[in-house]
Protein backbone atom coordinates (compact mmCIF):
# COMPACT_ATOMS: atom_id res chain seq x y z
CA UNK A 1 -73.87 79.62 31.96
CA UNK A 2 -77.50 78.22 29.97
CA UNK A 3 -77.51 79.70 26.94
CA UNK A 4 -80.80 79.61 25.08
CA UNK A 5 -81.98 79.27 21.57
CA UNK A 6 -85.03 81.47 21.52
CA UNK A 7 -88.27 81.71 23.05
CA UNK A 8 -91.11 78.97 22.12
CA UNK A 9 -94.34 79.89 23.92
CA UNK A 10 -95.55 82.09 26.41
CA UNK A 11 -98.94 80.66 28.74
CA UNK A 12 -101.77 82.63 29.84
CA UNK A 13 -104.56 82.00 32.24
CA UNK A 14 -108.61 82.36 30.70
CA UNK A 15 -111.42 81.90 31.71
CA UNK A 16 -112.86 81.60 28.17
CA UNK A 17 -111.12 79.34 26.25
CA UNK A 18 -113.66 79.82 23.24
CA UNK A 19 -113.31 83.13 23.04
CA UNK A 20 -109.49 83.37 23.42
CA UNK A 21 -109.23 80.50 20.79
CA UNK A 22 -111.50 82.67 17.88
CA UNK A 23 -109.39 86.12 18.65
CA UNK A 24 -105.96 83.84 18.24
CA UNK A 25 -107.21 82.75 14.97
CA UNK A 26 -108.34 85.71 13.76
CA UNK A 27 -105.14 86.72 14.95
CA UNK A 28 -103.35 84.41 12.38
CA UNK A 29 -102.50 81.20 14.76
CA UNK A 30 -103.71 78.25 14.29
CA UNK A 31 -105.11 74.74 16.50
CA UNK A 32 -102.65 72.51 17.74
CA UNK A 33 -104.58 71.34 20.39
CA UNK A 34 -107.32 71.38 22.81
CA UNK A 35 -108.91 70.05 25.90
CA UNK A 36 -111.54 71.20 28.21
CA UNK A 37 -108.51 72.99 30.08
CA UNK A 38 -105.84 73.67 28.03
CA UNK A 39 -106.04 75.28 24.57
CA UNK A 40 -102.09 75.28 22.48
CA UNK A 41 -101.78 77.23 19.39
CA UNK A 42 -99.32 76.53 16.75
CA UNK A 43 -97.89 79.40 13.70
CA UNK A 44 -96.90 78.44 10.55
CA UNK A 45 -92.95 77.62 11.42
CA UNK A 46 -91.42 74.78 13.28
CA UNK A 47 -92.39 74.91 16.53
CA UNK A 48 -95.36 72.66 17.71
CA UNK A 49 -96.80 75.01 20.25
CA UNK A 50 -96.21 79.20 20.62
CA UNK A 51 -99.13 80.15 22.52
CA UNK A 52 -100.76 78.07 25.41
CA UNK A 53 -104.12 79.30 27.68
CA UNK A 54 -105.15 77.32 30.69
CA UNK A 55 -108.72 77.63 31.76
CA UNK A 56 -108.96 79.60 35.23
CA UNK A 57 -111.03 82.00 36.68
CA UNK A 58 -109.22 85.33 36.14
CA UNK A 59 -106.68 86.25 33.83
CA UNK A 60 -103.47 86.22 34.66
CA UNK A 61 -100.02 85.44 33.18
CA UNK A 62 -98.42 81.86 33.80
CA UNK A 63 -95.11 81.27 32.08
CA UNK A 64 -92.71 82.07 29.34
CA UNK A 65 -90.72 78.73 27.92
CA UNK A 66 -87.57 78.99 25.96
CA UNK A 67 -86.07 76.86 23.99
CA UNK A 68 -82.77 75.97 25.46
CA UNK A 69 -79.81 73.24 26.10
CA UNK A 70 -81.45 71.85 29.73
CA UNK A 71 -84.44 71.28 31.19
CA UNK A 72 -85.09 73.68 34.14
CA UNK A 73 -87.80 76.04 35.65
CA UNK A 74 -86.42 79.26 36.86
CA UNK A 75 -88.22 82.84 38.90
CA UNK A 76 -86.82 85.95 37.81
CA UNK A 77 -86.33 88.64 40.76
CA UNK A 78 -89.77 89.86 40.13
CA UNK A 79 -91.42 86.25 40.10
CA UNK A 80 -91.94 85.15 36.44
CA UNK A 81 -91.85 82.49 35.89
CA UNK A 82 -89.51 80.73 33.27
CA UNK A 83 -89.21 77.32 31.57
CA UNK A 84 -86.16 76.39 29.65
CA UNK A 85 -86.86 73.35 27.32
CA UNK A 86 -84.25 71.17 25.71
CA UNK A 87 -85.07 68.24 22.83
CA UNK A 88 -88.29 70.14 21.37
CA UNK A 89 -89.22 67.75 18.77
CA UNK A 90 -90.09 70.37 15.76
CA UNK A 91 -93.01 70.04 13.12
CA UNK A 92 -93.35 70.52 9.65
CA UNK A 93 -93.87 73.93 8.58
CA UNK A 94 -97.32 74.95 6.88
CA UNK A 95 -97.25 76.03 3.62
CA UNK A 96 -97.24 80.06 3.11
CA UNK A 97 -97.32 83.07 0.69
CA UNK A 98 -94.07 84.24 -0.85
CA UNK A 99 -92.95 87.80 0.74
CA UNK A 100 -94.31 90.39 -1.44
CA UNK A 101 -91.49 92.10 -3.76
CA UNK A 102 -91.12 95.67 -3.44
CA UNK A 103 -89.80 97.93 -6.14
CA UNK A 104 -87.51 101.02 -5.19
CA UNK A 105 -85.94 104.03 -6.98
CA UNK A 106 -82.86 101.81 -7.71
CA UNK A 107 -83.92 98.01 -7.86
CA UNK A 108 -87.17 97.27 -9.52
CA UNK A 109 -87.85 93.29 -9.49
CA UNK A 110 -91.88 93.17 -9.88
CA UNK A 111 -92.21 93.60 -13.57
CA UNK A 112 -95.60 92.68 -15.57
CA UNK A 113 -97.08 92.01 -12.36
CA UNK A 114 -99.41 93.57 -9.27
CA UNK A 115 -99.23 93.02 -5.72
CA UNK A 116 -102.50 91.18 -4.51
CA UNK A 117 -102.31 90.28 -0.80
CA UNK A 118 -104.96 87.69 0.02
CA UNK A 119 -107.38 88.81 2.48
CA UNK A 120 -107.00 86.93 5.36
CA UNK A 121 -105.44 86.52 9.19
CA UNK A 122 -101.58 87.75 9.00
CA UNK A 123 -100.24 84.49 8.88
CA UNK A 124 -98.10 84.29 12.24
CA UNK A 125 -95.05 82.37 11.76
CA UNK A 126 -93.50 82.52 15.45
CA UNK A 127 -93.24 83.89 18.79
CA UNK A 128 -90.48 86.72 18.81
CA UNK A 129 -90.50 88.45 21.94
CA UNK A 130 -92.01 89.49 25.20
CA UNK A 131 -91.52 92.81 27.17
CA UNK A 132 -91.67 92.33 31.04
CA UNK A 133 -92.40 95.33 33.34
CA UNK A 134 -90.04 95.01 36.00
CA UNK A 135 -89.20 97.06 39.14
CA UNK A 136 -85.20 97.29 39.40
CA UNK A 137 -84.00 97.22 35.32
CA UNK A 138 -80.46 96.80 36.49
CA UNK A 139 -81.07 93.65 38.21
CA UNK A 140 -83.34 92.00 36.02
CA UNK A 141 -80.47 92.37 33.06
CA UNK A 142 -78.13 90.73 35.02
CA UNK A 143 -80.08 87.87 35.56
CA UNK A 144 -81.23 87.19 32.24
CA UNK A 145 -77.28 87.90 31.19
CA UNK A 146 -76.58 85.19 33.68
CA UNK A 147 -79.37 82.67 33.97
CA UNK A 148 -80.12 82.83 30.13
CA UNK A 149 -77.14 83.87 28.65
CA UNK A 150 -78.78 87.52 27.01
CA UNK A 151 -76.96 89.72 26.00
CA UNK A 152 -78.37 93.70 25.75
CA UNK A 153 -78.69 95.13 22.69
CA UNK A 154 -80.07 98.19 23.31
CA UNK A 155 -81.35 100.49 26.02
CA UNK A 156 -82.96 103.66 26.69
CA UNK A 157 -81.84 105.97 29.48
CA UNK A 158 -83.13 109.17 31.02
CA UNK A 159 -80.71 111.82 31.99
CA UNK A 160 -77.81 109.58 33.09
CA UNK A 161 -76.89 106.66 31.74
CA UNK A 162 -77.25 104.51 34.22
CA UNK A 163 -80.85 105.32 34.91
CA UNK A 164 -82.25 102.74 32.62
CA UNK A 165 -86.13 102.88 31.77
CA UNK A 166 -86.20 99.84 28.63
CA UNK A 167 -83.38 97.18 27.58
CA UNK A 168 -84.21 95.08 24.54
CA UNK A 169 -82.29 91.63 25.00
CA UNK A 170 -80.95 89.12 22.35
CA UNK A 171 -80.21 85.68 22.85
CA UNK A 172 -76.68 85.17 21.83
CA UNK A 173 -76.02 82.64 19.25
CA UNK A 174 -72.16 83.64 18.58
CA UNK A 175 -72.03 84.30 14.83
CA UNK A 176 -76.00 83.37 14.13
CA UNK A 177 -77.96 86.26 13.53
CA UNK A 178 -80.97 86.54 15.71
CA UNK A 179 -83.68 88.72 16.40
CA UNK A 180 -82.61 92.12 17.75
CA UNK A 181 -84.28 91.45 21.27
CA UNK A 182 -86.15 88.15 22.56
CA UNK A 183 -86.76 89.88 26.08
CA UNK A 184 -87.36 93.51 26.68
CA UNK A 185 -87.54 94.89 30.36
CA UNK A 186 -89.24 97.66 31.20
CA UNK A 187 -88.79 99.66 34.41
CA UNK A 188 -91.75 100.59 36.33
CA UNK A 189 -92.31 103.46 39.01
CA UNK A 190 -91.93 102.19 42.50
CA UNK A 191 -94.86 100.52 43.83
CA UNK A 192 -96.86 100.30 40.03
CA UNK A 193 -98.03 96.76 39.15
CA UNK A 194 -95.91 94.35 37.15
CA UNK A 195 -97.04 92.11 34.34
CA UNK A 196 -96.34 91.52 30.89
CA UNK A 197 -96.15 94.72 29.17
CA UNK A 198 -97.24 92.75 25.74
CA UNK A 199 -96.07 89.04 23.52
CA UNK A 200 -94.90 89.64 19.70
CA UNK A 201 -95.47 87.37 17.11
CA UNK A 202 -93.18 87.65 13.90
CA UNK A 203 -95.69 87.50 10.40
CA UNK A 204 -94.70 87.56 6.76
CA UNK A 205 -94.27 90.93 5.60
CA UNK A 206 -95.72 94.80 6.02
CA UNK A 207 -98.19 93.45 3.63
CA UNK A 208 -99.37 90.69 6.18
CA UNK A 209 -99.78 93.22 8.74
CA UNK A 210 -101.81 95.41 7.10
CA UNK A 211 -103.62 92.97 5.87
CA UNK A 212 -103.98 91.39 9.54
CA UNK A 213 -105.04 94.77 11.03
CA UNK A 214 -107.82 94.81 8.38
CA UNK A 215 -108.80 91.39 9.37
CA UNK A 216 -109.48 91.41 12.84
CA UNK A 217 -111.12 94.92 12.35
CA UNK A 218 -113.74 92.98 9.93
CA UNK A 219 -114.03 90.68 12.29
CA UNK A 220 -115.17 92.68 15.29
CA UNK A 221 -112.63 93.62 17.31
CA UNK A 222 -111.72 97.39 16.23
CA UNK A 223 -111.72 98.55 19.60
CA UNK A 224 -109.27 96.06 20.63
CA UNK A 225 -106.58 97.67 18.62
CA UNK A 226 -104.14 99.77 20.71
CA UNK A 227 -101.10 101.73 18.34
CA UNK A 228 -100.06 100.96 14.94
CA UNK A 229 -99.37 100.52 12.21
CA UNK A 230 -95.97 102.15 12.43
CA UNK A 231 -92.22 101.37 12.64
CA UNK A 232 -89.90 100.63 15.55
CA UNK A 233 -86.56 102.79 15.69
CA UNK A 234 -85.08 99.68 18.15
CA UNK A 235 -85.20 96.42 16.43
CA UNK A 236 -86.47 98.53 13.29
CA UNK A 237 -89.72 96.07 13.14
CA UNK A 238 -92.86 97.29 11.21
CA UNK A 239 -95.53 96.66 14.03
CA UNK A 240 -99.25 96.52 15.00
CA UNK A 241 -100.57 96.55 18.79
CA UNK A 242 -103.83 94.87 19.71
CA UNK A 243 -105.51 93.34 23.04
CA UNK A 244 -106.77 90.15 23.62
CA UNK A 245 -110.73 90.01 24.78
CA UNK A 246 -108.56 89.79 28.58
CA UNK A 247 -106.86 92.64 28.04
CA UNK A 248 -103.34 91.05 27.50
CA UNK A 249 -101.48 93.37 24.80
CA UNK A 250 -100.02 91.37 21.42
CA UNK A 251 -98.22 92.40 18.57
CA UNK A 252 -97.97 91.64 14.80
CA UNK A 253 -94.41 92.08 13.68
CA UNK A 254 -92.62 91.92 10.45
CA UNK A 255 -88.92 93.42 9.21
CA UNK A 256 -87.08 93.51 12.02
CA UNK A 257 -83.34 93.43 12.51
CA UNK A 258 -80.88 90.36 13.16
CA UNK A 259 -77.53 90.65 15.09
CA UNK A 260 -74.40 88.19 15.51
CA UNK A 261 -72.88 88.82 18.62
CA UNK A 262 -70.18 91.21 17.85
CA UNK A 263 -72.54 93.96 17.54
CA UNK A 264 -72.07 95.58 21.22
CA UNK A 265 -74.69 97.70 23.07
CA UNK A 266 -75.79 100.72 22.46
CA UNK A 267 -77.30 103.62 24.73
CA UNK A 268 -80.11 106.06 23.63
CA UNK A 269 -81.84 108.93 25.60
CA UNK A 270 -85.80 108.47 26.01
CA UNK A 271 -87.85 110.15 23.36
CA UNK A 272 -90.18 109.55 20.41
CA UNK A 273 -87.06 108.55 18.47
CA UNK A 274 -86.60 105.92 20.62
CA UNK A 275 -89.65 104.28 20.34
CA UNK A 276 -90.69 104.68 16.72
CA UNK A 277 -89.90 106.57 13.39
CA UNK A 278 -93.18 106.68 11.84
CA UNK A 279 -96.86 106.15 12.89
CA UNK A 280 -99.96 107.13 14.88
CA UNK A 281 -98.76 109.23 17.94
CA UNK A 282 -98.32 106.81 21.06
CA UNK A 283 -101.44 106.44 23.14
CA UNK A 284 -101.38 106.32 26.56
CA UNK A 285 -102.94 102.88 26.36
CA UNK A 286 -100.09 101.54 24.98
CA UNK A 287 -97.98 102.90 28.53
CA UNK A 288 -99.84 101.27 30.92
């Protein structure tokens, strides 16, 4: 069974690569590279490429590429499609802020000092995660469990058990901690279109997203933004939602949790708990 690493970059189709390149950097990526048809944005960790548009008519989803031990292009049962990509030469990472140091009831370690976030882009360090809408939940695990070697952290049921709506997959590194899910699935009523439910992209620190939310707001695109800022319940991450000028949802990320792969799965009945702690109230943007 492939076993892979993590994800590297997911591929959209544009027709504007322009436009897509200025929301990306607002967004906190950065240039790798560029030609009249394909635009590749980098982050600020080791991976040469986590975001790659190809100039096209309409927009549309292409491809999500992991990082893996073989070379091989894969469909899942709903027709993604899926690159696994062995010997990815890394880069040098860019130079970035320190985390900012909180100070709690018990453990105060900023003394003399103030917190001063720059204003600027949250800088994006990575690709984390993408959630896939998908149209039989049960099936789609399996596969990833046995093309990809995922393993299900957690899922969210209504009434019985077995009536899945969400599962948030890992990849499975043994004992390496890795990000609570690379892959969430997302069950959709019979006959509702599929798609990409939304891409995450890990920054700094709550700081950096805050900071990031205020950014692209100054920079015109308020009425992109879709739900945050808040805090995940599953994977615990402190998130922001936006869309892109094509209406493909992102996220800003930051503090979310790691597992080995002795922590087994766990079941949890639908409800606001399941979805977040704290925040705005869930638009119904954010469903469709």
């Amino acid at each position: 069974m492939l076993k892979v690493k993590d994800v590297q970059y997911v591929t959209y189709r544009v027709p504007d690569l322009d436009l897509i390149e200025r929301f990306l950097t607002d967004f906190g990526m950065l240039r790798a590279s560029r030609t009249p048809q394909v635009l590749e944005m980098r982050g600020a960790g080791t991976y040469p490429v986590i975001y790659r548009a190809e100039l096209a008519d309409k927009p549309a989803f292409a491809q999500l590429v992991f990082d893996g031990p073989d070379n091989k292009t894969l469909k899942t049962p709903d027709g993604y499609e899926i690159r696994v990509q062995s010997g990815v030469k890394k880069v040098a990472p860019l130079p970035l802020r320190a985390a900012l140091e909180s100070n709690n009831h018990a453990r105060k370690v900023r003394l003399n000092a103030g917190q001063r976030p720059p204003a600027a882009p949250a800088p994006v360090l990575r690709m984390g995660h993408v959630v896939l809408k998908v149209s039989d939940i049960n099936r789609s695990i399996a596969w990833f469990e046995q093309e990809l070697g995922l393993k299900v952290s957690d899922a969210v049921f209504a009434g019985d058990e077995k009536n899945k709506l969400i599962a948030f997959m890992r990849c499975d590194r043994g004992a390496e901690h890795t990000d609570h899910h690379t892959v969430g699935l997302a069950q959709v009523p019979p006959g509702a279109p599929l798609g990409v439910h939304h891409t995450s992209f890990e920054t700094i620190d709550l700081d950096a997203v805050g900071m990031g939310s205020e950014w692209l707001k100054a920079k015109g695109w308020e009425k992109q933004h879709v739900w945050g800022i808040g805090r995940h319940y599953l994977g615990s991450q402190v998130f922001d939602y936006w869309r892109d000028p094509f209406g493909n949802m992102i996220e800003h990320f930051a503090d979310g949790d790691l597992f080995d792969a002795s922590v087994p799965t766990a079941l949890h009945p639908v409800g606001k708990e399941s979805l977040y702690q704290w925040g705005p109230v869930v638009p119904e943007t954010f469903m469709q």
